[in-house]
C-alpha atoms as a PDB file:
ATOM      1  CA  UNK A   1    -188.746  98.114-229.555  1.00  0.00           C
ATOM      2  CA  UNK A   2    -185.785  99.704-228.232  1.00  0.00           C
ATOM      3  CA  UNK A   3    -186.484  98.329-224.654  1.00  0.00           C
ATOM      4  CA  UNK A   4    -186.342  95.224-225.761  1.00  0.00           C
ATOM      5  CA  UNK A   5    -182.938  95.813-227.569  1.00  0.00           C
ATOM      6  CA  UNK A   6    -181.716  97.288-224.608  1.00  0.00           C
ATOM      7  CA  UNK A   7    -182.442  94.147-222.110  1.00  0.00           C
ATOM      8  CA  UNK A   8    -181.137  91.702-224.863  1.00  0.00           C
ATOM      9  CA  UNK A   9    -178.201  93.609-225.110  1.00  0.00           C
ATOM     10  CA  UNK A  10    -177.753  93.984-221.174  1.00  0.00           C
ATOM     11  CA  UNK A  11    -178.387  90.076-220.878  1.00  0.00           C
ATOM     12  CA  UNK A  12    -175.513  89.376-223.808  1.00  0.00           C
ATOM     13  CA  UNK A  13    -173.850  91.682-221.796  1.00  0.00           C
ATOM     14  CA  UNK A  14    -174.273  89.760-218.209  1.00  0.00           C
ATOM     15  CA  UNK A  15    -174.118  86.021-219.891  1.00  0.00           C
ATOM     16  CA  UNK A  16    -170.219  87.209-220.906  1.00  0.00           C
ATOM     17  CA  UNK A  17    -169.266  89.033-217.697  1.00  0.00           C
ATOM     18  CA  UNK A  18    -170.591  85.726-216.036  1.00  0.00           C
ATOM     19  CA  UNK A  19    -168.804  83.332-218.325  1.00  0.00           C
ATOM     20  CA  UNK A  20    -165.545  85.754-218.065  1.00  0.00           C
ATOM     21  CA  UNK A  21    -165.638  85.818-214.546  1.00  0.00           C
ATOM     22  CA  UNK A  22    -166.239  81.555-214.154  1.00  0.00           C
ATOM     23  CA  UNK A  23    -162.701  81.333-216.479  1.00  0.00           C
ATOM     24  CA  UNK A  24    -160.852  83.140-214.355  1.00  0.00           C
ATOM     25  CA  UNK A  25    -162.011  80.619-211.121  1.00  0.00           C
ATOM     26  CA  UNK A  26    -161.179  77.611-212.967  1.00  0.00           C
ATOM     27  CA  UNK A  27    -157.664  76.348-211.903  1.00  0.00           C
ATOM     28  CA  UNK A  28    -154.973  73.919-213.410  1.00  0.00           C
ATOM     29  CA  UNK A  29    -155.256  70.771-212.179  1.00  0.00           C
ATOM     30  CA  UNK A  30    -152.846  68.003-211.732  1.00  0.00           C
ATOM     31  CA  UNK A  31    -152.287  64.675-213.977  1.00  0.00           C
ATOM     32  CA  UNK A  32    -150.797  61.876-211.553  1.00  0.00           C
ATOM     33  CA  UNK A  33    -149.475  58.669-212.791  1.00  0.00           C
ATOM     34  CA  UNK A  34    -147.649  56.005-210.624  1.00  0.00           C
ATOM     35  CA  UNK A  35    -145.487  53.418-211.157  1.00  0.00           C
ATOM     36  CA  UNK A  36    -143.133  50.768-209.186  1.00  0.00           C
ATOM     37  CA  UNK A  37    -139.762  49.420-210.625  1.00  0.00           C
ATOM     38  CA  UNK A  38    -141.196  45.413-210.862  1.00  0.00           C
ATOM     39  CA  UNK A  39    -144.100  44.542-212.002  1.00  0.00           C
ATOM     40  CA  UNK A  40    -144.791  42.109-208.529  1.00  0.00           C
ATOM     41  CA  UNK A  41    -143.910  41.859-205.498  1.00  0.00           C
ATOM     42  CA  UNK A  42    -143.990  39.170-202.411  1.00  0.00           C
ATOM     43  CA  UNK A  43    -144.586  39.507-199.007  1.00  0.00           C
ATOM     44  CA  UNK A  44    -141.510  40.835-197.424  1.00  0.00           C
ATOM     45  CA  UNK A  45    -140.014  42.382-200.750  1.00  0.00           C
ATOM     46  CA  UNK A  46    -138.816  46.139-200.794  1.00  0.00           C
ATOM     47  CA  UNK A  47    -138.874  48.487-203.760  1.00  0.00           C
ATOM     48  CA  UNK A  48    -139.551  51.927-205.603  1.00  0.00           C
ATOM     49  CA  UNK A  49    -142.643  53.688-206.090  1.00  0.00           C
ATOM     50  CA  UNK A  50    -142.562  56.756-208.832  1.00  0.00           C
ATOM     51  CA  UNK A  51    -145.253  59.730-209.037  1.00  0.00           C
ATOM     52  CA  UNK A  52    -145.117  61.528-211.772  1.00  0.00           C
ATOM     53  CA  UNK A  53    -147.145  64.991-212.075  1.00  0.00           C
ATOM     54  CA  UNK A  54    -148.289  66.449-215.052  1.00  0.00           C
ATOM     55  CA  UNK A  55    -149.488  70.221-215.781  1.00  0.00           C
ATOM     56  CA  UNK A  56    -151.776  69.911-218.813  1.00  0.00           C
ATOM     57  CA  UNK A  57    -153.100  73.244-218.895  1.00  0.00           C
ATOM     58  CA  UNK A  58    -152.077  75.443-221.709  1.00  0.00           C
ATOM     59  CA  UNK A  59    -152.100  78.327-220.616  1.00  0.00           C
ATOM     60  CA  UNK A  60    -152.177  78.337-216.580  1.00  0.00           C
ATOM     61  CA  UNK A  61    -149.258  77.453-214.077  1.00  0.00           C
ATOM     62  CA  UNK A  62    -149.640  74.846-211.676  1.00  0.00           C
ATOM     63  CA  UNK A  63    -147.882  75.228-207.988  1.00  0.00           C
ATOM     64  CA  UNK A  64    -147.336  71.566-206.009  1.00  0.00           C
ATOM     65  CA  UNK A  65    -147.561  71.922-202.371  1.00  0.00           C
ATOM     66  CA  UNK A  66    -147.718  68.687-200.504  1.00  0.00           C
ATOM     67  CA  UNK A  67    -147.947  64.506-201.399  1.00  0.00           C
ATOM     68  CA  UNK A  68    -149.053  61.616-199.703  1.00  0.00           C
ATOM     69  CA  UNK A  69    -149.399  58.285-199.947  1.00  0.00           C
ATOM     70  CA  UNK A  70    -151.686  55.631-198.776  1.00  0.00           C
ATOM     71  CA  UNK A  71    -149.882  52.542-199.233  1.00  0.00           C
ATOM     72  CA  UNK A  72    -152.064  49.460-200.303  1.00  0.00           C
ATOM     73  CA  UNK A  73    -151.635  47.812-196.894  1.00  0.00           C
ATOM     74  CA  UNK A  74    -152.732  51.503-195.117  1.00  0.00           C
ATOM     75  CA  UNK A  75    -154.918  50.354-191.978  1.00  0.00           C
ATOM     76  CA  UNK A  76    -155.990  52.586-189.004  1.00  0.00           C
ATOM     77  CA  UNK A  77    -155.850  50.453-185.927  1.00  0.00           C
ATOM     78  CA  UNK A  78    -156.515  51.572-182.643  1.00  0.00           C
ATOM     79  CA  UNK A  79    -156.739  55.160-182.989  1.00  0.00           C
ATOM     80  CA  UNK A  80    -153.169  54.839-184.746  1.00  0.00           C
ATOM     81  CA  UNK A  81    -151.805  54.396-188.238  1.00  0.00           C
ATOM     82  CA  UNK A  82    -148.602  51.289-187.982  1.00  0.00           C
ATOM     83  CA  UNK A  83    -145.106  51.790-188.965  1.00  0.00           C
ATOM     84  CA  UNK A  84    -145.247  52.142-193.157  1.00  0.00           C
ATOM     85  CA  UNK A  85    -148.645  52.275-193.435  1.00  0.00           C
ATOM     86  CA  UNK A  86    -148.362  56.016-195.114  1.00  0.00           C
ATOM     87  CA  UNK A  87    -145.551  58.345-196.838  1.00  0.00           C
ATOM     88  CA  UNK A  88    -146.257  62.328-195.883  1.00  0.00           C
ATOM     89  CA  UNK A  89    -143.886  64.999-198.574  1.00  0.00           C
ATOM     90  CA  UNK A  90    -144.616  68.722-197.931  1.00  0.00           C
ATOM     91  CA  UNK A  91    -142.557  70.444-200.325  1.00  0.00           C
ATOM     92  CA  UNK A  92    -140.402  73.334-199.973  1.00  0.00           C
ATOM     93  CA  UNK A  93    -139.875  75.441-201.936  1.00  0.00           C
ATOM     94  CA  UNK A  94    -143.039  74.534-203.955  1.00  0.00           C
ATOM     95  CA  UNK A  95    -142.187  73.535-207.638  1.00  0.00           C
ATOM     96  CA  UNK A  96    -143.944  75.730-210.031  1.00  0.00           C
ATOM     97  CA  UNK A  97    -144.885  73.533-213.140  1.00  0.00           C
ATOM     98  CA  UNK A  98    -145.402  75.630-216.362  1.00  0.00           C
ATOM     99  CA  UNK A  99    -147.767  75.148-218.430  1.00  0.00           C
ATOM    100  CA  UNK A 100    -148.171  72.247-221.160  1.00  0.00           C
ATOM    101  CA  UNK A 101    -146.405  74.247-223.768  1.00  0.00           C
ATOM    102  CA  UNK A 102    -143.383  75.199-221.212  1.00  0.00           C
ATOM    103  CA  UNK A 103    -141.489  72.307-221.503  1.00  0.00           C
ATOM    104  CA  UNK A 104    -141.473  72.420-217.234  1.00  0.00           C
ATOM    105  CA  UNK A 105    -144.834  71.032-216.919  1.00  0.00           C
ATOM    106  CA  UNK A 106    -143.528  67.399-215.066  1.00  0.00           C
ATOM    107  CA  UNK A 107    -141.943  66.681-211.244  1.00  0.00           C
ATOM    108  CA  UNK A 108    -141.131  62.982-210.883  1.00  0.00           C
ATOM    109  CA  UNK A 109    -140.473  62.165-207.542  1.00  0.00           C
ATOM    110  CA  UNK A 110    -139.810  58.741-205.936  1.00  0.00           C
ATOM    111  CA  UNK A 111    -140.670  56.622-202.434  1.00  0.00           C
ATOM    112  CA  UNK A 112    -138.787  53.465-201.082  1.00  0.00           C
ATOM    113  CA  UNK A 113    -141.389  51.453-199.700  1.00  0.00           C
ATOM    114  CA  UNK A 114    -141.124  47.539-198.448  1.00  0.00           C
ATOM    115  CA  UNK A 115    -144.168  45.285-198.172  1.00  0.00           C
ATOM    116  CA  UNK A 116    -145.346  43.745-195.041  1.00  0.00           C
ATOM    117  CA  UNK A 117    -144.429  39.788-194.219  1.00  0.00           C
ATOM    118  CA  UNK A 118    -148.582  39.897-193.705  1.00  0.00           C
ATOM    119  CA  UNK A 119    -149.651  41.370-196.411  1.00  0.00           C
ATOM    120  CA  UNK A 120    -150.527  39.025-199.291  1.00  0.00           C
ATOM    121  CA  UNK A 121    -153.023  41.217-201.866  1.00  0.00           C
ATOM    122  CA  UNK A 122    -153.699  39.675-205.265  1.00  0.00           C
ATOM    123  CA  UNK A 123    -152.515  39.008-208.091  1.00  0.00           C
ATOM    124  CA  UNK A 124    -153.725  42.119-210.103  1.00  0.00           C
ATOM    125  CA  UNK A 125    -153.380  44.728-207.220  1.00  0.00           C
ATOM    126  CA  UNK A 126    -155.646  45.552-204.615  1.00  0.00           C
ATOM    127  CA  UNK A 127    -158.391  47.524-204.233  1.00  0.00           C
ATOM    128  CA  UNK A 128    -158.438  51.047-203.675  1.00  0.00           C
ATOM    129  CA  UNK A 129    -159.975  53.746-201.921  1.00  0.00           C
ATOM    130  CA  UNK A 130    -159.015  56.960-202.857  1.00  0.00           C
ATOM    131  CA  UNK A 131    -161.192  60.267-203.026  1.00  0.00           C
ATOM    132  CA  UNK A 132    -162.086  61.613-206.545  1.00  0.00           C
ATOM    133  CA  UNK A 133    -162.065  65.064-206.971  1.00  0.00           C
ATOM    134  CA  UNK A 134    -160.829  67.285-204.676  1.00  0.00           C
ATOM    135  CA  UNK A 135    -161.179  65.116-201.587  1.00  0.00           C
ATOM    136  CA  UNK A 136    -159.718  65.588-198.672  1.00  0.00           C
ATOM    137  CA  UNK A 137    -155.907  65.427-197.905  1.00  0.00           C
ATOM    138  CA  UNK A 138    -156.278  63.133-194.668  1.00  0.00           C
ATOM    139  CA  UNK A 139    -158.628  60.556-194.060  1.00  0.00           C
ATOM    140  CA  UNK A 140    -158.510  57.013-192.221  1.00  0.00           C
ATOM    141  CA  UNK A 141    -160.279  55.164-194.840  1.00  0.00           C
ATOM    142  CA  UNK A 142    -157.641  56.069-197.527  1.00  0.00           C
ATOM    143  CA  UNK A 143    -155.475  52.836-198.899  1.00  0.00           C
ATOM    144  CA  UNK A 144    -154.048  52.583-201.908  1.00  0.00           C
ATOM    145  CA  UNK A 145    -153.756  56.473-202.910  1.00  0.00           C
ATOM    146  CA  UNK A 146    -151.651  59.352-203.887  1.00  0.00           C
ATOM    147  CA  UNK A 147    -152.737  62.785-202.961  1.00  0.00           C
ATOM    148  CA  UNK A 148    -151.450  65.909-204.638  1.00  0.00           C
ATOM    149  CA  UNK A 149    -151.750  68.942-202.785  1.00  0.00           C
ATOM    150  CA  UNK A 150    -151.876  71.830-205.098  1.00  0.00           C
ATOM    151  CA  UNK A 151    -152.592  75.901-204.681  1.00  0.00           C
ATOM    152  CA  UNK A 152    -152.661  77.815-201.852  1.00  0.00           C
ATOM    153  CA  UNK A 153    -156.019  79.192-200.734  1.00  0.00           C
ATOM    154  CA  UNK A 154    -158.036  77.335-201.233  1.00  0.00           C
ATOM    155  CA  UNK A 155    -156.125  74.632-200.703  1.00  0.00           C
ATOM    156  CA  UNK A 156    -157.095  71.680-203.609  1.00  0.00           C
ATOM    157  CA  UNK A 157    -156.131  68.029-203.344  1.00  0.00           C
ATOM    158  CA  UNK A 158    -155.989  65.434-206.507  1.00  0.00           C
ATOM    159  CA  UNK A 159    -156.690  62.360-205.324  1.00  0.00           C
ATOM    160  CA  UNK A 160    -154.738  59.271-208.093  1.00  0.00           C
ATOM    161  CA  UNK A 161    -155.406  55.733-206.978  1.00  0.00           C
ATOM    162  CA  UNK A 162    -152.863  52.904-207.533  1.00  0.00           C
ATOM    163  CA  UNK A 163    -151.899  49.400-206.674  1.00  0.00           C
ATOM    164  CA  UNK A 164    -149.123  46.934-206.168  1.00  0.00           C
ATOM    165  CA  UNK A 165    -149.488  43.680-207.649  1.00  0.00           C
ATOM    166  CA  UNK A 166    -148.495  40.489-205.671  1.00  0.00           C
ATOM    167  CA  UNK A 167    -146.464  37.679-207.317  1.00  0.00           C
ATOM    168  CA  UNK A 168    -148.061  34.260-207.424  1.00  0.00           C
ATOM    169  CA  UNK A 169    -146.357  31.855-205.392  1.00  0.00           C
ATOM    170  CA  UNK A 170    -144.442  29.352-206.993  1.00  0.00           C
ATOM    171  CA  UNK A 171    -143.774  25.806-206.547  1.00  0.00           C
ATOM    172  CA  UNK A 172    -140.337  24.549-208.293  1.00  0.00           C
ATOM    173  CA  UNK A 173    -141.053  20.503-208.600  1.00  0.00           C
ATOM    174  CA  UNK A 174    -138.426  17.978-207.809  1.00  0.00           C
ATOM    175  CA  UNK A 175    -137.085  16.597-210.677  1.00  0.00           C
ATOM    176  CA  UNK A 176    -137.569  13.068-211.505  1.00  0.00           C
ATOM    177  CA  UNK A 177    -133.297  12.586-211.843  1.00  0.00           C
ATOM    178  CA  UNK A 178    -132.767  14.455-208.407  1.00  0.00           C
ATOM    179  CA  UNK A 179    -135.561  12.348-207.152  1.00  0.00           C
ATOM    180  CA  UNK A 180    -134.498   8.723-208.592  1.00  0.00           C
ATOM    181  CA  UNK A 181    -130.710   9.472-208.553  1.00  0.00           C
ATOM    182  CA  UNK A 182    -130.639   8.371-204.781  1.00  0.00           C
ATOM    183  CA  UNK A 183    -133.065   5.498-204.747  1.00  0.00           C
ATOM    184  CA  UNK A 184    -130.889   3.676-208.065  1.00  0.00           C
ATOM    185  CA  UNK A 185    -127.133   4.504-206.017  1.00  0.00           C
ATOM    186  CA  UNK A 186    -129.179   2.806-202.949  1.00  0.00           C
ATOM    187  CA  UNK A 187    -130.502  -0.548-204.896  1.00  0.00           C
ATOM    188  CA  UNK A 188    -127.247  -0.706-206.758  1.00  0.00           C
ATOM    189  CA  UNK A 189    -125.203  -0.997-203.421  1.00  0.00           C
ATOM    190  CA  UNK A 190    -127.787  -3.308-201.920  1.00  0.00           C
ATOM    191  CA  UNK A 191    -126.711  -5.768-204.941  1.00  0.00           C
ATOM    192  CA  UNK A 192    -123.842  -5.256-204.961  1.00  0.00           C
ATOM    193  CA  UNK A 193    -123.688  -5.689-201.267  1.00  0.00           C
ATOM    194  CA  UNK A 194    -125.621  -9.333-202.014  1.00  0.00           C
ATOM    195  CA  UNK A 195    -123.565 -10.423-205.003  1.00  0.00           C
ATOM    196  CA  UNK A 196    -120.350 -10.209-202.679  1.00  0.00           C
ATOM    197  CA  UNK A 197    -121.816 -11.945-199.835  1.00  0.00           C
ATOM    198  CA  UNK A 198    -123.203 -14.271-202.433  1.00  0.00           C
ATOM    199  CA  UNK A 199    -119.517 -14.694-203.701  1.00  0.00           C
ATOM    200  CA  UNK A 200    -118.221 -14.892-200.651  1.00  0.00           C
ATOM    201  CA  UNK A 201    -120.448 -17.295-199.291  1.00  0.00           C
ATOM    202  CA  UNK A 202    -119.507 -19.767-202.340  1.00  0.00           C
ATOM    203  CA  UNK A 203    -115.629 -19.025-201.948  1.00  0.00           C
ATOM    204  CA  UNK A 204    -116.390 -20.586-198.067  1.00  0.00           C
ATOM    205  CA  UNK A 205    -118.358 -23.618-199.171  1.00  0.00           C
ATOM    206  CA  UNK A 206    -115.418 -24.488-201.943  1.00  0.00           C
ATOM    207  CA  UNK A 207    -112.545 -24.102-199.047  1.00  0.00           C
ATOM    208  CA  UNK A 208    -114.306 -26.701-196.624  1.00  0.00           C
ATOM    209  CA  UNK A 209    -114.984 -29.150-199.360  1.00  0.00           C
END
């Protein structure tokens, strides 16, 4: 009887060290949110992209070490990423966010960005392809992304995705006074033109009689 108390007792007693020792691996993570300064944009338009990182832990710190972004219109083309195609931030000193009840858990920061003459996307964003988790910081197959870097060893990435929604092009109709306004002042001189050589014509005739 007492063996068996003793082995329940050391299994109670390895279940907590376990459980103990899994707490103190688990890390803060980051909340990302992103947003631009219009709600569309056309081809050729420039404006303001906002990240916004959030520490919701309660009790845990949360250190930011690096972001990039993967703009929607990110391609990798031969063996080379173009000119705007991705926005690289390592940070230094690293901002320490404080834990949800801190009152320093959120870093805003903000990226200019303007959008290709070629790029047309849609009308309610385009797609992404972002890694969940704690994906990797670089990869060529990345559009439409932020990535938080966060902790030091090892390092962890957050992976938010996001898009930018393209205006629908718009076609501003000719309205029927601009349209008519020229054709009436046109047929008004034409008869008017007539009635005079009409008169005219008459005034002639009357003379020689």
């Amino acid at each position: 009887m007492k063996i068996r108390i003793r082995k329940r007792l050391l299994a109670t007693l390895l279940l907590m060290a376990f459980i103990v020792t899994l707490g103190q691996t688990v890390h803060a993570q980051p909340t990302t949110s992103v947003q631009t300064d219009r709600a569309s944009f056309v081809p050729g338009d420039s404006g303001t992209l906002t990240v916004t990182i959030i520490n919701n832990s309660p009790t845990d710190t949360l250190e930011i070490r690096n972001l990039t972004i993967y703009w929607p219109w990110a391609q990798y083309v031969n063996g080379q990423w173009p000119s705007g195609a991705n926005t690289t931030q390592n940070l230094s000193p690293w901002p320490l966010l404080g834990s949800s009840q801190s009152g320093s858990n959120i870093k805003t920061y903000s990226y200019s960005f303007s959008v290709p003459s070629w790029f047309a996307g849609s009308l309610f964003g385009t797609g992404s392809l972002c890694p969940g988790g704690n994906g990797p910081r670089y990869s060529t197959s990345y559009r439409g992304c932020v990535i938080v870097g966060y902790t030091a060893s090892p390092p962890r990435y957050s992976g938010q995705q996001f898009s930018i929604a393209m205006a629908l092009p718009t076609y501003t109709p000719t309205s029927i006074v601009s349209q008519w306004l020229p054709i009436a002042t046109l047929v008004v001189l034409l008869v008017a033109t007539a009635f005079l050589a009409l008169v005219w014509t008459s005034t002639r005739r009357a003379a020689k009689k």
